[in-house]
C-alpha atoms as a PDB file:
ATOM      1  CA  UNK A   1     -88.516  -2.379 -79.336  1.00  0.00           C
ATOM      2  CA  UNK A   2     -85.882  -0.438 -76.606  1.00  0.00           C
ATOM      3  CA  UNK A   3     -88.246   0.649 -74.834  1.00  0.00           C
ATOM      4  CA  UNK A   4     -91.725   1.069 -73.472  1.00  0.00           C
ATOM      5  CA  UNK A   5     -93.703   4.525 -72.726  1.00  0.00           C
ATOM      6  CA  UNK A   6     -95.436   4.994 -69.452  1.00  0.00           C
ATOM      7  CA  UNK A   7     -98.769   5.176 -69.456  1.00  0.00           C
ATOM      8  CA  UNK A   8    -100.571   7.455 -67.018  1.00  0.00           C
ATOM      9  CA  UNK A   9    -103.976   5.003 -66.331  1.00  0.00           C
ATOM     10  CA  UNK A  10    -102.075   2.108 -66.128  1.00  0.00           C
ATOM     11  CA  UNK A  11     -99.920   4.196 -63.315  1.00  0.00           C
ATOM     12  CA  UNK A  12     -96.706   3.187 -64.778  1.00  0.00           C
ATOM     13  CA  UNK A  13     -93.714   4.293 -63.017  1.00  0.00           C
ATOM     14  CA  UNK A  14     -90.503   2.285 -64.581  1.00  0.00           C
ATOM     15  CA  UNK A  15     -88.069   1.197 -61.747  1.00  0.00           C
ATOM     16  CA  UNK A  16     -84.866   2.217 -62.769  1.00  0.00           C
ATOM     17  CA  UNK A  17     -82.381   1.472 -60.077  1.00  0.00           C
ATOM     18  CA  UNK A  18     -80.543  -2.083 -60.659  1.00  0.00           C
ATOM     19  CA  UNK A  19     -79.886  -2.150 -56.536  1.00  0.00           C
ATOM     20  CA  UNK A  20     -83.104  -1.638 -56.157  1.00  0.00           C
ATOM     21  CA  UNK A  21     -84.205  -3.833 -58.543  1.00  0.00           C
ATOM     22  CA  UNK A  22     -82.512  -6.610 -56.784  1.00  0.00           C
ATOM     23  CA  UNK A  23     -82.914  -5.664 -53.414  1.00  0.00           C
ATOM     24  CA  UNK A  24     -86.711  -6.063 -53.389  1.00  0.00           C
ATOM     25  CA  UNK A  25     -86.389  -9.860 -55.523  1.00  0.00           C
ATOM     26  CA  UNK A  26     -83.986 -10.512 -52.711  1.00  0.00           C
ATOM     27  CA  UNK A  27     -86.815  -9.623 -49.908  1.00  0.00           C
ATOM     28  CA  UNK A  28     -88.711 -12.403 -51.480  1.00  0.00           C
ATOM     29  CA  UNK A  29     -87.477 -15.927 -49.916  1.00  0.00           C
ATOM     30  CA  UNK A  30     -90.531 -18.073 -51.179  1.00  0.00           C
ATOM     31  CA  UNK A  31     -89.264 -20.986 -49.277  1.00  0.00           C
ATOM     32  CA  UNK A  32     -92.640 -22.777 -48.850  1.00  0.00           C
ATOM     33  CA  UNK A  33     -93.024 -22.467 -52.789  1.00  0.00           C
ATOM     34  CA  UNK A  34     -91.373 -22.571 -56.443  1.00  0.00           C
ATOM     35  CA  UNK A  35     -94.285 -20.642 -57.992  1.00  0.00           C
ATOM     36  CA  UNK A  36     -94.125 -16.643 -58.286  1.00  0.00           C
ATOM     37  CA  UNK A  37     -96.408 -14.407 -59.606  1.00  0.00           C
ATOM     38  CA  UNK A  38     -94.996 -10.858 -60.808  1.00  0.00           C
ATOM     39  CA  UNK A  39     -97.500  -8.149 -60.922  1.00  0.00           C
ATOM     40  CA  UNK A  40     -97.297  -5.742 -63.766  1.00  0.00           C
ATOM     41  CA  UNK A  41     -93.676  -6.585 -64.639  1.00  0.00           C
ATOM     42  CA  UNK A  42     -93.430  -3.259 -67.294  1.00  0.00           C
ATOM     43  CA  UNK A  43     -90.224  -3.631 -69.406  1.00  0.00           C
ATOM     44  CA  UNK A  44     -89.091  -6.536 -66.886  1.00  0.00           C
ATOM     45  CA  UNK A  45     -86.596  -4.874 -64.416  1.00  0.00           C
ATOM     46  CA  UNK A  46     -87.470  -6.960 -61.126  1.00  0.00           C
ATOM     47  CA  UNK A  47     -88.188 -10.292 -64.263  1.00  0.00           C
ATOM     48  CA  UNK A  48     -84.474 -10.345 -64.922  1.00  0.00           C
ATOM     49  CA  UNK A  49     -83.648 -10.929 -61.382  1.00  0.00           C
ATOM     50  CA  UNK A  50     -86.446 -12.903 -60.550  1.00  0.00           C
ATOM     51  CA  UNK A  51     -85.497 -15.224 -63.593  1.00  0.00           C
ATOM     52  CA  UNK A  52     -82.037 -15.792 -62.180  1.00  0.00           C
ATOM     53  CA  UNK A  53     -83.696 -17.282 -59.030  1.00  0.00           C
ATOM     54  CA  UNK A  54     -83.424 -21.287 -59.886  1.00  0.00           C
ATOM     55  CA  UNK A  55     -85.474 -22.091 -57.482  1.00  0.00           C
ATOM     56  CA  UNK A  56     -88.489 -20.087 -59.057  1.00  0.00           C
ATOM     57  CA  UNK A  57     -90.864 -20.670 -61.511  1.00  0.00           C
ATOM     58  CA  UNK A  58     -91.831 -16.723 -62.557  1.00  0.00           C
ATOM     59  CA  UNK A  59     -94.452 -16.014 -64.481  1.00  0.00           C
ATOM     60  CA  UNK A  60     -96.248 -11.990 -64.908  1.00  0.00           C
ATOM     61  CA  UNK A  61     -99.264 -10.800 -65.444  1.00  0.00           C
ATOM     62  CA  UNK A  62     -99.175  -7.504 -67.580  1.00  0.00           C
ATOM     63  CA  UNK A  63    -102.061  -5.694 -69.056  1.00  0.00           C
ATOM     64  CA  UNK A  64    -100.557  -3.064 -71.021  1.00  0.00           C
ATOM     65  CA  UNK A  65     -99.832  -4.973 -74.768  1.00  0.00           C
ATOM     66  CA  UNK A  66     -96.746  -2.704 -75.343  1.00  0.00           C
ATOM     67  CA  UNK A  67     -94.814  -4.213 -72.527  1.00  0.00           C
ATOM     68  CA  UNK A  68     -96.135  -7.583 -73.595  1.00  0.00           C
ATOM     69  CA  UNK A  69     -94.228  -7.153 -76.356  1.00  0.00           C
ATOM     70  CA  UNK A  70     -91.316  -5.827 -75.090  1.00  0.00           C
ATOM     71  CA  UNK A  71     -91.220  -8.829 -72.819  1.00  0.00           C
ATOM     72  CA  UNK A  72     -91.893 -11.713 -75.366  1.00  0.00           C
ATOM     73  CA  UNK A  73     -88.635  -9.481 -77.515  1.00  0.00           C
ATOM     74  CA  UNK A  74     -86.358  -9.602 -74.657  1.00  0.00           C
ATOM     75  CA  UNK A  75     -87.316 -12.311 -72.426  1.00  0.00           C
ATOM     76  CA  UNK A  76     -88.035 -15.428 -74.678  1.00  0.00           C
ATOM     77  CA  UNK A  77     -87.858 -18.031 -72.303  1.00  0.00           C
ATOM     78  CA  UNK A  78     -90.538 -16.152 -70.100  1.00  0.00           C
ATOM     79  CA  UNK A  79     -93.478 -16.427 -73.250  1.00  0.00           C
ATOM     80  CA  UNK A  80     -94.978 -19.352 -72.158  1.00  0.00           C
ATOM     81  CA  UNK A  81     -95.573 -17.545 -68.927  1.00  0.00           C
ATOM     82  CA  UNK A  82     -96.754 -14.175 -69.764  1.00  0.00           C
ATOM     83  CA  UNK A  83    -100.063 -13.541 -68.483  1.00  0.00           C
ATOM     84  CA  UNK A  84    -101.600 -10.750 -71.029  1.00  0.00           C
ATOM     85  CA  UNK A  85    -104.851  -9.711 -68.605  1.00  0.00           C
ATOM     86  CA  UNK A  86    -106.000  -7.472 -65.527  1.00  0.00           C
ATOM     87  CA  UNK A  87    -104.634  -8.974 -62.551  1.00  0.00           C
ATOM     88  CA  UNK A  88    -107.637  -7.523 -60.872  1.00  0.00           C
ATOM     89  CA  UNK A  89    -109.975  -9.999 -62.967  1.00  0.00           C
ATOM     90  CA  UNK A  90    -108.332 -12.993 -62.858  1.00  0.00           C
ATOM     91  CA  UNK A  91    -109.476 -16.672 -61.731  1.00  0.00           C
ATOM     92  CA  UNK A  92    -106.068 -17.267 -60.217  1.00  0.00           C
ATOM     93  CA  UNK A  93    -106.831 -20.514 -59.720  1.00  0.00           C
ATOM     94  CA  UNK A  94    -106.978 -21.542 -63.176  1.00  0.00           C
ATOM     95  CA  UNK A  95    -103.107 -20.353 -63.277  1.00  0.00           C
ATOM     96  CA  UNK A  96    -102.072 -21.761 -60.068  1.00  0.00           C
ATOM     97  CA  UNK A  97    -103.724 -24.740 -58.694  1.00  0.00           C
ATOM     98  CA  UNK A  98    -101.311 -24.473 -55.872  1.00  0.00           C
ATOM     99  CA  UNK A  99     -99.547 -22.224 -53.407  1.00  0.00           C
ATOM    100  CA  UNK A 100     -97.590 -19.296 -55.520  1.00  0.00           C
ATOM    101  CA  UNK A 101     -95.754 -16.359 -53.762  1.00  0.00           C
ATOM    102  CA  UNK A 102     -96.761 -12.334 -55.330  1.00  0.00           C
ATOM    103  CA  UNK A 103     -94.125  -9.928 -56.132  1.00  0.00           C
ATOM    104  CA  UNK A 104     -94.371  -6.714 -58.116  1.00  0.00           C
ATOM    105  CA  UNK A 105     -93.777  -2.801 -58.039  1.00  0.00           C
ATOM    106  CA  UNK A 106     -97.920  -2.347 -57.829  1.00  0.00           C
ATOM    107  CA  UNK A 107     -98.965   0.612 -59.732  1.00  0.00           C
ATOM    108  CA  UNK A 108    -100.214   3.350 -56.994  1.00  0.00           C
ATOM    109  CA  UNK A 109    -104.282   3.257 -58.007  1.00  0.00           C
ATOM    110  CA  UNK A 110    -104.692  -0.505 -57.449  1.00  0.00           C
ATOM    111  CA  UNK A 111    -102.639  -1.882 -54.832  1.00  0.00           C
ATOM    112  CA  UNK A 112    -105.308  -1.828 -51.953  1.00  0.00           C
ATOM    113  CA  UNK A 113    -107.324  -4.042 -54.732  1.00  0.00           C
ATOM    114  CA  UNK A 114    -104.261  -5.945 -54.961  1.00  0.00           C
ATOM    115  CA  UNK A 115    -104.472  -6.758 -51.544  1.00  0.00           C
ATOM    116  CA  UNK A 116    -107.535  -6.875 -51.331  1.00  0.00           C
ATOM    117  CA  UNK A 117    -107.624 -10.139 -54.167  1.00  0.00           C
ATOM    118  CA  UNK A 118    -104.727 -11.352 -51.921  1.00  0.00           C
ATOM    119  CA  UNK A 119    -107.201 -12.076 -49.432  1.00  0.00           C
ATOM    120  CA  UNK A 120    -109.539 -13.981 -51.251  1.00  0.00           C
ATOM    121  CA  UNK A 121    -106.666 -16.256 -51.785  1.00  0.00           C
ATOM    122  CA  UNK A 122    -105.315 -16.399 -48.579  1.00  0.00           C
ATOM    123  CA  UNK A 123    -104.432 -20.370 -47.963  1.00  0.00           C
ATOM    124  CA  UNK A 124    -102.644 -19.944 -51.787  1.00  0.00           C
ATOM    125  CA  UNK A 125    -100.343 -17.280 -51.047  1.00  0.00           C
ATOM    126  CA  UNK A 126     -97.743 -17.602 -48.300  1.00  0.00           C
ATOM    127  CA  UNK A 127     -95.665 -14.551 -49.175  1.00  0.00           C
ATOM    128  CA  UNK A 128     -96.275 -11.318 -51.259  1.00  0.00           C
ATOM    129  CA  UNK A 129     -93.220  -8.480 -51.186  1.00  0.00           C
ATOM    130  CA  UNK A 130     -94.995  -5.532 -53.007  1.00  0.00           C
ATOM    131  CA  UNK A 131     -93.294  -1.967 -53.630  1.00  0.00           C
ATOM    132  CA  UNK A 132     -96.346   0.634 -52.868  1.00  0.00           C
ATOM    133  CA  UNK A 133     -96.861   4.391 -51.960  1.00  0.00           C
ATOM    134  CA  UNK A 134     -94.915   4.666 -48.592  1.00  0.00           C
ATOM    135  CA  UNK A 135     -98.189   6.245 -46.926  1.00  0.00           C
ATOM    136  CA  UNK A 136     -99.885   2.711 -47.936  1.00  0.00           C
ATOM    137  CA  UNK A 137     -97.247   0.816 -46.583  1.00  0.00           C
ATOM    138  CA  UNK A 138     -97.240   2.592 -43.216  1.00  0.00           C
ATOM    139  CA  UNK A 139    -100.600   2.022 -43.531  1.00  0.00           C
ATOM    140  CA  UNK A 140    -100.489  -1.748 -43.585  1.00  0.00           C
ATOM    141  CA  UNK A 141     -98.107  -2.252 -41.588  1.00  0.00           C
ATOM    142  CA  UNK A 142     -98.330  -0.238 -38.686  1.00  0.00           C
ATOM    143  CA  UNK A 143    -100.258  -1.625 -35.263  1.00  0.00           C
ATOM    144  CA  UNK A 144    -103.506  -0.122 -33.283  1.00  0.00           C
ATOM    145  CA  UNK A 145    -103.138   3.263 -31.739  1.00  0.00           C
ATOM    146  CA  UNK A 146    -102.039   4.692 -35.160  1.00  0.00           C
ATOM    147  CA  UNK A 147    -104.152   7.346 -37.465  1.00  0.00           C
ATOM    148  CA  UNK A 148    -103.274   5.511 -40.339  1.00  0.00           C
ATOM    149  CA  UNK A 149    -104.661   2.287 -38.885  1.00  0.00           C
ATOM    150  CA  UNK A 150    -107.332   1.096 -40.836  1.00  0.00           C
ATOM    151  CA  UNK A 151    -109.414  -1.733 -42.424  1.00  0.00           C
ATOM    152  CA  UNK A 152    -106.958  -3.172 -44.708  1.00  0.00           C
ATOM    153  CA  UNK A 153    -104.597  -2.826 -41.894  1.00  0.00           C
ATOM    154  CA  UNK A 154    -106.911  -5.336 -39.606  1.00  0.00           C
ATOM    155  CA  UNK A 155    -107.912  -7.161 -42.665  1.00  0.00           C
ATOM    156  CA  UNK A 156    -104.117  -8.747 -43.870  1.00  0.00           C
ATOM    157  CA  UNK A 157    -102.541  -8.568 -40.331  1.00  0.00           C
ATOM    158  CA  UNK A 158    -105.306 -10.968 -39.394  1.00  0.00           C
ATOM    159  CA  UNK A 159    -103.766 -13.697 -41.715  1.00  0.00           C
ATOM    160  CA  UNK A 160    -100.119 -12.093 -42.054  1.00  0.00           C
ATOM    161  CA  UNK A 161     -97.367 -10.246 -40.405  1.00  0.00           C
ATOM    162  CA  UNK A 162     -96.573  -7.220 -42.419  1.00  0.00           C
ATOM    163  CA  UNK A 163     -93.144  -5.641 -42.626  1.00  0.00           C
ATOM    164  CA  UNK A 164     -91.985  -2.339 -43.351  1.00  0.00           C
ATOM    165  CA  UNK A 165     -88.608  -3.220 -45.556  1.00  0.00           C
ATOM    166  CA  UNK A 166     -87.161  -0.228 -47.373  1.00  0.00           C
ATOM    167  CA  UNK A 167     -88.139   3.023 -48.634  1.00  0.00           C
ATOM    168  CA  UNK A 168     -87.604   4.268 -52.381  1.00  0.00           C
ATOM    169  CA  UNK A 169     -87.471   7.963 -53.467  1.00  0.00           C
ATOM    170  CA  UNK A 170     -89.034   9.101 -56.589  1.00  0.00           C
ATOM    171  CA  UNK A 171     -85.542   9.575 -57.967  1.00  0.00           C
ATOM    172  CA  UNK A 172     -85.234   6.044 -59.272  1.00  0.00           C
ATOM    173  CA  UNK A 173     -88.319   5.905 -61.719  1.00  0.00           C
ATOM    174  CA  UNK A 174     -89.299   7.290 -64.659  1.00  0.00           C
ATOM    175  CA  UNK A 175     -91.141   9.041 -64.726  1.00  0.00           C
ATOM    176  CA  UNK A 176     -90.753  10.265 -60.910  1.00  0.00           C
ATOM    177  CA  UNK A 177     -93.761   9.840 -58.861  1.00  0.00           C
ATOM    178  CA  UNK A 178     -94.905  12.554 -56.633  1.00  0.00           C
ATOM    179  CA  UNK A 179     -95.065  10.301 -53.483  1.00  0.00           C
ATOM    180  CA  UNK A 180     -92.115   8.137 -52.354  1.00  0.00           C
ATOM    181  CA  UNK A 181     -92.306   4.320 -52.394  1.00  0.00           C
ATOM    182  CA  UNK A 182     -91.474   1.457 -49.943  1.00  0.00           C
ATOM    183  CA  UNK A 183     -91.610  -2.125 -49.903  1.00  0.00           C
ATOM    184  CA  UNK A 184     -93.631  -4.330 -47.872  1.00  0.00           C
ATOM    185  CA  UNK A 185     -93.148  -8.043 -47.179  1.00  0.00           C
ATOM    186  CA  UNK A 186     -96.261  -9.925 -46.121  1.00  0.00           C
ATOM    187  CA  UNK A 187     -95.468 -13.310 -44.284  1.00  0.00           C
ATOM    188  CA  UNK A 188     -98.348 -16.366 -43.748  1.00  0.00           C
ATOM    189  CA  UNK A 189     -99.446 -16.365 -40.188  1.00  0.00           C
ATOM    190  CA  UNK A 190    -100.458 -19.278 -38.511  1.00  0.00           C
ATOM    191  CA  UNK A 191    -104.087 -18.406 -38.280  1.00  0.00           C
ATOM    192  CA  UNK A 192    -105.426 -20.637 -40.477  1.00  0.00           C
ATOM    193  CA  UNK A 193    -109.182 -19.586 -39.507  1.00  0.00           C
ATOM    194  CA  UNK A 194    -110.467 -16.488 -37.510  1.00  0.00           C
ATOM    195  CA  UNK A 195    -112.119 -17.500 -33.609  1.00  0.00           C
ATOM    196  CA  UNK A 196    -115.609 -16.215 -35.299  1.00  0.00           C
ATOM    197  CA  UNK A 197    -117.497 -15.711 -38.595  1.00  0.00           C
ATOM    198  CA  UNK A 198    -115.082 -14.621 -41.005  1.00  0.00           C
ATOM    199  CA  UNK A 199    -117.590 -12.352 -43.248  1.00  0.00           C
ATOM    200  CA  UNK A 200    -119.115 -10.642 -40.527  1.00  0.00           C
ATOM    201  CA  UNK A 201    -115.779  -9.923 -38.535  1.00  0.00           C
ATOM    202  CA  UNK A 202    -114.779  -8.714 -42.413  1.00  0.00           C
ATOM    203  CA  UNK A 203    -118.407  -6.680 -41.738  1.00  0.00           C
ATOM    204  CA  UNK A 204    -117.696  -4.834 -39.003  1.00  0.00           C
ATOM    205  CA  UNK A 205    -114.401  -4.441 -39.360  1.00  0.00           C
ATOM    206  CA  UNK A 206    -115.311  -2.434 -42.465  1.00  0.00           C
ATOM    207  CA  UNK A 207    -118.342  -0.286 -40.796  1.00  0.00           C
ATOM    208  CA  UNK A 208    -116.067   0.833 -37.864  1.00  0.00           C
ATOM    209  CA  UNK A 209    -113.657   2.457 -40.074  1.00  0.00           C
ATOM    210  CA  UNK A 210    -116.362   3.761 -42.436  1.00  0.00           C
ATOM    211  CA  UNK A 211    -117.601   5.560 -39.186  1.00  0.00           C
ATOM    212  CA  UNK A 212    -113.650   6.355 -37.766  1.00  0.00           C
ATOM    213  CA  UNK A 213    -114.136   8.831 -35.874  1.00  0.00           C
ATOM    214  CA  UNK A 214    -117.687   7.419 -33.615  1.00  0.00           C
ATOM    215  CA  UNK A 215    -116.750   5.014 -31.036  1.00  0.00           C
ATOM    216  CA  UNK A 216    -117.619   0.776 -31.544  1.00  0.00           C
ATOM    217  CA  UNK A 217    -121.253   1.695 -29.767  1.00  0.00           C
ATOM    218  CA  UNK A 218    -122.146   4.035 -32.552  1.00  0.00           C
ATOM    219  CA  UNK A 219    -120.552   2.757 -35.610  1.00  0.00           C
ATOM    220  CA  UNK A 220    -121.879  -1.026 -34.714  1.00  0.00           C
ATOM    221  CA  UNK A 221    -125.005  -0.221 -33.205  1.00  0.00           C
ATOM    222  CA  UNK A 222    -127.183  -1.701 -36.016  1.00  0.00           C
ATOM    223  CA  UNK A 223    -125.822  -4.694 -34.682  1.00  0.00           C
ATOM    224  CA  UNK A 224    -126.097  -4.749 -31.176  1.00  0.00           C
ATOM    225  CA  UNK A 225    -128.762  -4.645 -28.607  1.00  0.00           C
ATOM    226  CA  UNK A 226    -128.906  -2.762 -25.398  1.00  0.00           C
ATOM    227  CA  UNK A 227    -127.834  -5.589 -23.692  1.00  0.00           C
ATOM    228  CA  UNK A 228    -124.709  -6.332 -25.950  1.00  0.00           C
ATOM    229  CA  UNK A 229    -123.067  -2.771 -25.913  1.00  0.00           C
ATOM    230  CA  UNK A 230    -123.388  -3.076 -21.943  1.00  0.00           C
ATOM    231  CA  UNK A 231    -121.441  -6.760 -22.336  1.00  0.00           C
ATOM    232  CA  UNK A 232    -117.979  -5.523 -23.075  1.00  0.00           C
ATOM    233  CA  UNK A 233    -115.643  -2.308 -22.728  1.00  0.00           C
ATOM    234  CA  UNK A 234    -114.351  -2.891 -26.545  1.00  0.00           C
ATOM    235  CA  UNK A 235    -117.320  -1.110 -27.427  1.00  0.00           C
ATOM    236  CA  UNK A 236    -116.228   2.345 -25.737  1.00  0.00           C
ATOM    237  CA  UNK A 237    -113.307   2.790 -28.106  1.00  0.00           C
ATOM    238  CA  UNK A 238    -112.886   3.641 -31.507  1.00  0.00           C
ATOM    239  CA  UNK A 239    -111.906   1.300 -34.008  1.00  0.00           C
ATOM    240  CA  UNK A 240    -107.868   2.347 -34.194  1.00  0.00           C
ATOM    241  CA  UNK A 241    -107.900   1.045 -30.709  1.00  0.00           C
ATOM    242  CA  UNK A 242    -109.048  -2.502 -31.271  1.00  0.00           C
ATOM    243  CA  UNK A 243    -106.525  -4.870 -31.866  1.00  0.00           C
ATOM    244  CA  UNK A 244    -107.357  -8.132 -34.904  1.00  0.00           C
ATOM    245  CA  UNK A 245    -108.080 -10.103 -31.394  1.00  0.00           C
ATOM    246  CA  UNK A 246    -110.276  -7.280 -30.508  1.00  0.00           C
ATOM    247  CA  UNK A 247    -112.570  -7.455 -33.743  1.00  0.00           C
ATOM    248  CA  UNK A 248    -112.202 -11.151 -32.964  1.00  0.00           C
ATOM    249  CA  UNK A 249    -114.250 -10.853 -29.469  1.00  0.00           C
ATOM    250  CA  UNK A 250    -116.391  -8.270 -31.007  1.00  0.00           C
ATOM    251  CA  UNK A 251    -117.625 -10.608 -33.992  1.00  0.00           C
ATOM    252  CA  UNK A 252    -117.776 -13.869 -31.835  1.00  0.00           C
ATOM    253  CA  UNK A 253    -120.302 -11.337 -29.150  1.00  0.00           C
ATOM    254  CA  UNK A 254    -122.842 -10.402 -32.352  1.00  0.00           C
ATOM    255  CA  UNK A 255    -122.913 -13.605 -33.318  1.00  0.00           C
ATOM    256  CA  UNK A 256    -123.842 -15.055 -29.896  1.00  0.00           C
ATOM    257  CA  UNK A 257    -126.508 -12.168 -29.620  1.00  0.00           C
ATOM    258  CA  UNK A 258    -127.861 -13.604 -33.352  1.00  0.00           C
ATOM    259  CA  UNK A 259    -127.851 -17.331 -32.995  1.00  0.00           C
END
């Protein structure tokens, strides 16, 4: 097999630049680990790189079975440690009992899910570098006072710091995208546990931005009583304002008007 075709529902979009290519394995240091997960490696362009890294132990997860192959044909001594299922649905876990960095060029439909299933493992993953739709990555990694802010942006920067690396043009894929690409590095913070109840700051955080464009008093008021929304200025702003310290105080307030 030479080669592997893209396949529109999987959003395939084959790197093809070898800078590139190496650039983004170089953004991954992985210092605190020798595990690394690739995400939907294709026909293995970041792999080769990521292979020549001694200090890693790479393995991918790939659901498309034609790339499979093409990877078990060209990359032997990876076999053992090709991961033939949906990322999405995996027990990680079961793969990695311990910490394990996340690299990958995430196809464009998935990669808030992605992140998304990086939060739920959190305290296993120290590092991700992930090449996404450039409006995504402004998305995540920009700070509050932005229109792009939102609840994934709140979400990750609450346990990591988020940087904007690089941006790719469609160019250097086939086929092209319609959208350019950039690369994100996500970093471990040292906020090992939010100040409050982590599923109802996740709560609220998630029914201010459903309700962007009403101030905290409106979107959260099926929360609060009268005397609550009088109890703190927070709640006169809309949710691009509020800082992850800001959703902090919010959360820690409901909860002290519940208990």
């Amino acid at each position: 097999m030479t080669t592997v075709r893209a396949k529109k529902n999987l959003g395939q979009h084959f790197l093809k630049d070898q800078n590139i290519a190496r650039k983004i394995v170089d953004s991954l240091h992985a210092e605190q680990v020798s595990n690394v997960l690739e995400i939907g490696p294709g026909m293995g362009v970041l792999t080769q790189y990521l292979l020549q890294k001694e200090t890693f132990t790479t393995s991918v997860v790939e659901i498309d079975h034609e790339s499979v192959d093409y990877l078990k044909q060209h990359f032997p001594a990876l076999e053992e440690r090709i991961i033939s299922k949906d990322f999405l649905k995996l027990k990680l876990e079961e793969y990695f009992p311990e910490s394990f960095a996340i690299i990958g060029n995430f196809p464009y439909n998935i990669s808030s899910q992605i992140f998304f299933k990086v939060l739920d493992y959190k305290n296993q993953v120290p590092e991700v570098v992930g090449m996404i739709q450039k409006e995504v990555a402004e998305r995540l990694a920009t700070g509050p006072g932005s229109k792009t802010y939102g609840i994934l942006s709140v979400l990750l920067q609450a346990y990591y710091d988020i940087e904007y690396l690089f941006t790719v043009h469609e160019n250097v894929f086939n086929p092209p995208p319609k959208v350019k690409s950039a690369v994100i590095r996500l970093t471990r913070n040292q906020r090992q546990n939010l100040d409050c109840d982590e599923k109802l700051f996740f709560t609220l955080v998630k029914s201010a931005f459903n309700q962007r464009r009403k101030t905290m008093r409106n979107s959260l008021k099926q929360f609060l009583t009268d005397e609550t929304l009088k109890a703190n200025e927070l709640f006169n702003l809309r949710p691009e304002q509020l800082s992850v310290s800001d959703f902090e105080n919010l959360t820690r307030l409901i909860q002290q008007q519940q208990s």
